[in-house]
C-alpha atoms as a PDB file:
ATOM      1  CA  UNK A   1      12.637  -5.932   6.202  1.00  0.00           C
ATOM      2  CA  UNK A   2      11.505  -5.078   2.930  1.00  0.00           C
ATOM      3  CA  UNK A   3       8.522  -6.174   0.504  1.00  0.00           C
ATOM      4  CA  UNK A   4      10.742  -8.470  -1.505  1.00  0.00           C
ATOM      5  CA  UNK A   5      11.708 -10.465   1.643  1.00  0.00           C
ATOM      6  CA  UNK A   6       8.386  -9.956   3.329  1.00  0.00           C
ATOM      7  CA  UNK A   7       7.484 -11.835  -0.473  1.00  0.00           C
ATOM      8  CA  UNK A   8      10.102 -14.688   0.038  1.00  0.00           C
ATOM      9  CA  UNK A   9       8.867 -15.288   4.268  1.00  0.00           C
ATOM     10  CA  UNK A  10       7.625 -18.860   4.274  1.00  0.00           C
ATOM     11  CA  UNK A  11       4.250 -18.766   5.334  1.00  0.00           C
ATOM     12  CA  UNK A  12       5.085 -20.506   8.988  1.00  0.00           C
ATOM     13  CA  UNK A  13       4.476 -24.632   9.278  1.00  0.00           C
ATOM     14  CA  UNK A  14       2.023 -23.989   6.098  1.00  0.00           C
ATOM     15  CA  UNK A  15      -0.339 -21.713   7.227  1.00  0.00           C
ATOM     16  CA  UNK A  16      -3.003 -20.898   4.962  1.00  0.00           C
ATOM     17  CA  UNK A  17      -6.252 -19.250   4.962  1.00  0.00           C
ATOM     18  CA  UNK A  18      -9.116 -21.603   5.682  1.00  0.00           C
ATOM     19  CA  UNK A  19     -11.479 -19.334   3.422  1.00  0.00           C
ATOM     20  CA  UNK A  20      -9.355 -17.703   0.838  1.00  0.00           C
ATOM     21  CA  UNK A  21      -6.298 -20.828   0.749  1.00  0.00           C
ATOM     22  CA  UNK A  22      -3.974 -17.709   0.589  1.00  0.00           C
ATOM     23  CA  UNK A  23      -0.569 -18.051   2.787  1.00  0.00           C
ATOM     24  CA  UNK A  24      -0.133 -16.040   5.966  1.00  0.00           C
ATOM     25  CA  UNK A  25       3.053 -14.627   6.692  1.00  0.00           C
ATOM     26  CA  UNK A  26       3.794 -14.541   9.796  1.00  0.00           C
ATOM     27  CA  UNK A  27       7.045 -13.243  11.767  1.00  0.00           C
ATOM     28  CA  UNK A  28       8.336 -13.591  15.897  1.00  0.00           C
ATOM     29  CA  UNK A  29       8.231  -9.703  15.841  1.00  0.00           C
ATOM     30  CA  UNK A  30       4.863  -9.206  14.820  1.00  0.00           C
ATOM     31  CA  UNK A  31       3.280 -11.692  17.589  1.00  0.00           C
ATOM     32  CA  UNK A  32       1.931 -11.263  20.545  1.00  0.00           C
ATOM     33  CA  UNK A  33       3.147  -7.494  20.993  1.00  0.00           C
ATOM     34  CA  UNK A  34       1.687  -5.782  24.554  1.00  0.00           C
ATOM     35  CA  UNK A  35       1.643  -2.263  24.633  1.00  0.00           C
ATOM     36  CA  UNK A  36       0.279  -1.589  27.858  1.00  0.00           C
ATOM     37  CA  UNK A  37       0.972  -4.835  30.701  1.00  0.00           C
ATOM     38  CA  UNK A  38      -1.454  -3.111  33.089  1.00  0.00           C
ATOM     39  CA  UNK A  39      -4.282  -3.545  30.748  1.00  0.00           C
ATOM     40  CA  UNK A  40      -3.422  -6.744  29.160  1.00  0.00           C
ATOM     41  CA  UNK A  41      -3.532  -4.529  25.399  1.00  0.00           C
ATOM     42  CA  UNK A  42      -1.604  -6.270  22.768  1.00  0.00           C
ATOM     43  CA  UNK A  43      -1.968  -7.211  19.170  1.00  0.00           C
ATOM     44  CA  UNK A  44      -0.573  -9.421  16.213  1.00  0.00           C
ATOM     45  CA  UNK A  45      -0.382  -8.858  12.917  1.00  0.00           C
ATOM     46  CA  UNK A  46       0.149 -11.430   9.821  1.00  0.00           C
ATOM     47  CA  UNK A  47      -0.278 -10.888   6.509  1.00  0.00           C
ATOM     48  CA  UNK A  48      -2.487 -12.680   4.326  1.00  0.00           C
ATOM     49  CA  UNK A  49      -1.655 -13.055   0.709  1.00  0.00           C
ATOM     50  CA  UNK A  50       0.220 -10.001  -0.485  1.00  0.00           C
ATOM     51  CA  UNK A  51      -1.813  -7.136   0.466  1.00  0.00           C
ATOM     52  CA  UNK A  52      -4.378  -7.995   3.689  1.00  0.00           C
ATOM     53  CA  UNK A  53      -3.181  -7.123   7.538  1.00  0.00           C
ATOM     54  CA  UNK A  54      -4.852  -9.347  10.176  1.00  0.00           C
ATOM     55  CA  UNK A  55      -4.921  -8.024  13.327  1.00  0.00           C
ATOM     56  CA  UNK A  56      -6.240  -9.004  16.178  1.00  0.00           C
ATOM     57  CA  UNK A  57      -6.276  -7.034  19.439  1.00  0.00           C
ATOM     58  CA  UNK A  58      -7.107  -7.693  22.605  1.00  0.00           C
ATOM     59  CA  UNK A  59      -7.142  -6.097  26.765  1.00  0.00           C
ATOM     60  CA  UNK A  60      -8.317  -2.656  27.316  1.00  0.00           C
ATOM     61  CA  UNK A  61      -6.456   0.226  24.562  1.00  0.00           C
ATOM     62  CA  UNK A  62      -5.716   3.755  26.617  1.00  0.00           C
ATOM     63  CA  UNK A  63      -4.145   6.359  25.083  1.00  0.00           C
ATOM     64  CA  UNK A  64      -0.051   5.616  25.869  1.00  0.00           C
ATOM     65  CA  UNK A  65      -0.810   1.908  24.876  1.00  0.00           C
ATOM     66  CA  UNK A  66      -2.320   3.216  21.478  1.00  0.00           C
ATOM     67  CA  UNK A  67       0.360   5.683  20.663  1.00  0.00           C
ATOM     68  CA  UNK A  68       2.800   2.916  21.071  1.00  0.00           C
ATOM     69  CA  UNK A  69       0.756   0.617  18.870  1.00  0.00           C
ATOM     70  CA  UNK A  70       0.319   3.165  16.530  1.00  0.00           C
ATOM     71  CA  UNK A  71       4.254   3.417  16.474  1.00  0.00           C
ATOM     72  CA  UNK A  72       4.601  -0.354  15.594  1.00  0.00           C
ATOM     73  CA  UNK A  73       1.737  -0.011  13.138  1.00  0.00           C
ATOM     74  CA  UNK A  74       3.950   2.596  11.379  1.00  0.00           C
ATOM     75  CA  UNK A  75       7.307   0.029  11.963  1.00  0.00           C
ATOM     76  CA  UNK A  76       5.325  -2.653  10.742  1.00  0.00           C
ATOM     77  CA  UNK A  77       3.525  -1.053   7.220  1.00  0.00           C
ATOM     78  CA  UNK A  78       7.042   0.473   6.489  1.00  0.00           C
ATOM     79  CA  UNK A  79       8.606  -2.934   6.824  1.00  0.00           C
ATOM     80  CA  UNK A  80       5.897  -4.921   5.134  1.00  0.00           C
ATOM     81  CA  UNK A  81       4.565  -2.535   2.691  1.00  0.00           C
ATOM     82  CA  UNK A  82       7.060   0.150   2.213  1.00  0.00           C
ATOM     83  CA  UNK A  83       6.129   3.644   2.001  1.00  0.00           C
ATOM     84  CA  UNK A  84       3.516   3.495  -0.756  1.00  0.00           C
ATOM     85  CA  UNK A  85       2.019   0.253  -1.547  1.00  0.00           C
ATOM     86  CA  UNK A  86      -1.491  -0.117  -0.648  1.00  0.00           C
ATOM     87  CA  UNK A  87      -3.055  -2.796   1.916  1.00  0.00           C
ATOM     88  CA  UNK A  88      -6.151  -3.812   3.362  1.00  0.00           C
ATOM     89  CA  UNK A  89      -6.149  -3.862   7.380  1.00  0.00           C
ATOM     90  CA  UNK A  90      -8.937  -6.657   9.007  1.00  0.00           C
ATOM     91  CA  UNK A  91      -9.583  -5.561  12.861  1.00  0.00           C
ATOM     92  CA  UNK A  92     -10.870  -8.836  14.979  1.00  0.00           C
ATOM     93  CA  UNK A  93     -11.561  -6.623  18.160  1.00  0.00           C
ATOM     94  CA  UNK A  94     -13.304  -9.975  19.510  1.00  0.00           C
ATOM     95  CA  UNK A  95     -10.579  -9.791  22.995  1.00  0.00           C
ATOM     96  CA  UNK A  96     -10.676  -6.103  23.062  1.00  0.00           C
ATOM     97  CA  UNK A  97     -12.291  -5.105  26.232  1.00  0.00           C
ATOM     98  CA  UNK A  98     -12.794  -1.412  25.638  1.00  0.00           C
ATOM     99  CA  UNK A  99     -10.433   1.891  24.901  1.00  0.00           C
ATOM    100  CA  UNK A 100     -10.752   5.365  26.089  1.00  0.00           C
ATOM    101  CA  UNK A 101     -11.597   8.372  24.717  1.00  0.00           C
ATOM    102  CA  UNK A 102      -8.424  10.042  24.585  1.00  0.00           C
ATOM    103  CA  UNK A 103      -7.254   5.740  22.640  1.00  0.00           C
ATOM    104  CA  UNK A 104     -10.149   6.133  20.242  1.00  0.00           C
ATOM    105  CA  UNK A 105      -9.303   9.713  19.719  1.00  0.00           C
ATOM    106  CA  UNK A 106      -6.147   9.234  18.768  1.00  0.00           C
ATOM    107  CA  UNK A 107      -6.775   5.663  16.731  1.00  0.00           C
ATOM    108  CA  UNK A 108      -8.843   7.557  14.741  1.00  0.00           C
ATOM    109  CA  UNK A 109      -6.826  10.800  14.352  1.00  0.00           C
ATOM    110  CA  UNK A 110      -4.070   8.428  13.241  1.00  0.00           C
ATOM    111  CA  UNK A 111      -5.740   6.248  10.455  1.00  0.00           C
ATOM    112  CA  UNK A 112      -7.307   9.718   8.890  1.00  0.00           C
ATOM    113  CA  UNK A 113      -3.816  10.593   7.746  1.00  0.00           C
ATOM    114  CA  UNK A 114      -2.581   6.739   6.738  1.00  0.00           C
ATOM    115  CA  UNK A 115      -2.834   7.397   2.840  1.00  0.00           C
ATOM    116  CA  UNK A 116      -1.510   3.470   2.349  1.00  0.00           C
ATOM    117  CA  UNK A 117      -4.993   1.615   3.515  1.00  0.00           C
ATOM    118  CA  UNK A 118      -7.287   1.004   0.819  1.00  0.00           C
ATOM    119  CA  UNK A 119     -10.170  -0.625   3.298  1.00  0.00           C
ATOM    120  CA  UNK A 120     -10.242  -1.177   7.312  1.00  0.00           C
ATOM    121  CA  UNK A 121     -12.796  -3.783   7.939  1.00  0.00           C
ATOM    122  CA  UNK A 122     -13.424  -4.573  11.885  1.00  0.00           C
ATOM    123  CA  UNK A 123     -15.194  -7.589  13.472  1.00  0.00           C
ATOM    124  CA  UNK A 124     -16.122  -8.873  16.640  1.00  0.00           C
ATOM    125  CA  UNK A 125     -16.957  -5.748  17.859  1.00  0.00           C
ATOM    126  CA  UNK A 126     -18.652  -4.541  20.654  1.00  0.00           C
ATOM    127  CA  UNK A 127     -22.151  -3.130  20.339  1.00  0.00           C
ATOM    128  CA  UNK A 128     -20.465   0.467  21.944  1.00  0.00           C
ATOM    129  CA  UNK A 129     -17.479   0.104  19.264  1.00  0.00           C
ATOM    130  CA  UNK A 130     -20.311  -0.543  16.515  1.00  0.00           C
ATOM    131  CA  UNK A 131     -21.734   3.172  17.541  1.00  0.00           C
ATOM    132  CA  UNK A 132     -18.531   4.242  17.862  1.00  0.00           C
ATOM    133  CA  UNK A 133     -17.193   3.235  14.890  1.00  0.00           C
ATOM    134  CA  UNK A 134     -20.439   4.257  12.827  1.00  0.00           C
ATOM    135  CA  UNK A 135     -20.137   7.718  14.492  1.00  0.00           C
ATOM    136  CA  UNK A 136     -15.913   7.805  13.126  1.00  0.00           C
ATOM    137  CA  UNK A 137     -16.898   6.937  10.044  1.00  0.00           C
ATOM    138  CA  UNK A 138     -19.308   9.897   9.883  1.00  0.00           C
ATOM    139  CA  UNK A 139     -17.114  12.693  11.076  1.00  0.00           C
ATOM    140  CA  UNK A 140     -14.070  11.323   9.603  1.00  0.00           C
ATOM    141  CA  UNK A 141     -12.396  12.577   6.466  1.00  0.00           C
ATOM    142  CA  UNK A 142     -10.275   8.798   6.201  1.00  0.00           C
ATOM    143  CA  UNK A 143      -9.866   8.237   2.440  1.00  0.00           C
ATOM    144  CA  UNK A 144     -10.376   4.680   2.624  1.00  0.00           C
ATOM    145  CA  UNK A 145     -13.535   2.517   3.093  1.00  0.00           C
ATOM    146  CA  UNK A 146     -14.887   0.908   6.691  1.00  0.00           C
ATOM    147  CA  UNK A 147     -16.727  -1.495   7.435  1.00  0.00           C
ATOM    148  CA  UNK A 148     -17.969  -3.459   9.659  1.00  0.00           C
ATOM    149  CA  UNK A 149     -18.660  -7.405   9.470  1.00  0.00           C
ATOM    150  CA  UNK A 150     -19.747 -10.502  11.009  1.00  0.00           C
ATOM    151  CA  UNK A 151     -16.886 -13.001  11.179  1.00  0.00           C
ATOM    152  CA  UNK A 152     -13.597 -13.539   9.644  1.00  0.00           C
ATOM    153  CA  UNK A 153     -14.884 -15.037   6.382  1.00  0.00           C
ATOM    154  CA  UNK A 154     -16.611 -12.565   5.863  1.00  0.00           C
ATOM    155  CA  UNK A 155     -14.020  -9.910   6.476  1.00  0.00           C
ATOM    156  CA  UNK A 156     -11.716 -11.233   3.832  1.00  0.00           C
END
């Protein structure tokens, strides 16, 4: 799938964004996708407007169910995006139990090197994913701007 037919996707039975009235695209492939059945981790991803990636993830992220999410991620932002146009990538972590080390490790290590996300913006965090999170964006060298908010509405 490319950007001109991610473009031309109907937004599905009308959906659009309670705050921003943009359209979400969404698409069968992109829902609902588990990457580790033992710990119930899984995500979907829409896309709001032209540029903004919701995804929300939920279960408990260890560190083969996060290298095969970051696989899709990659599948998905090539699809969507193509190789160089810039997005925006919300986080609702509101169903995401925890992750381990090694997971946030790696989820980190991985979005460093993404050059195609202007802004990753997380809610429904966890008080340890706050520090955690805080602490990343410290020590990381990620080109892009975090942060953390409240809700939804405020997220986009």
């Amino acid at each position: 799938m490319n950007l001109d037919k991610v473009k031309n996707m109907a937004p599905a039975h009308g959906d659009v964004c309670h705050v921003t009235g943009l359209p979400i695209r969404r698409n069968p492939e992109w829902t609902d996708v588990i990457f580790d059945t033992n710990n119930g981790y899984k995500t979907t991803l829409s896309i709001v407007g032209d540029s903004i990636v919701l995804a929300p993830t939920s279960g408990y992220a260890k560190l083969g169910g996060v290298k095969k999410a970051v696989k899709f991620q990659n599948k998905f932002e090539a699809e969507a995006f193509g190789s160089e146009r810039p997005y925006v990538q919300i986080n609702d972590w509101s169903g995401l139990r925890g992750a381990s080390l090694a997971a946030r490790k790696y989820f980190v290590q991985h979005m460093e090197k993404n050059n195609q996300i202007l802004a990753m913006i997380f809610y429904g965090i966890s008080p340890l994913f706050k520090v955690s999170i805080k602490l990343a964006i410290r020590l990381s060298a990620a080109e892009f701007h975090v942060k953390i908010v409240n809700d939804y509405s405020e997220a986009v």
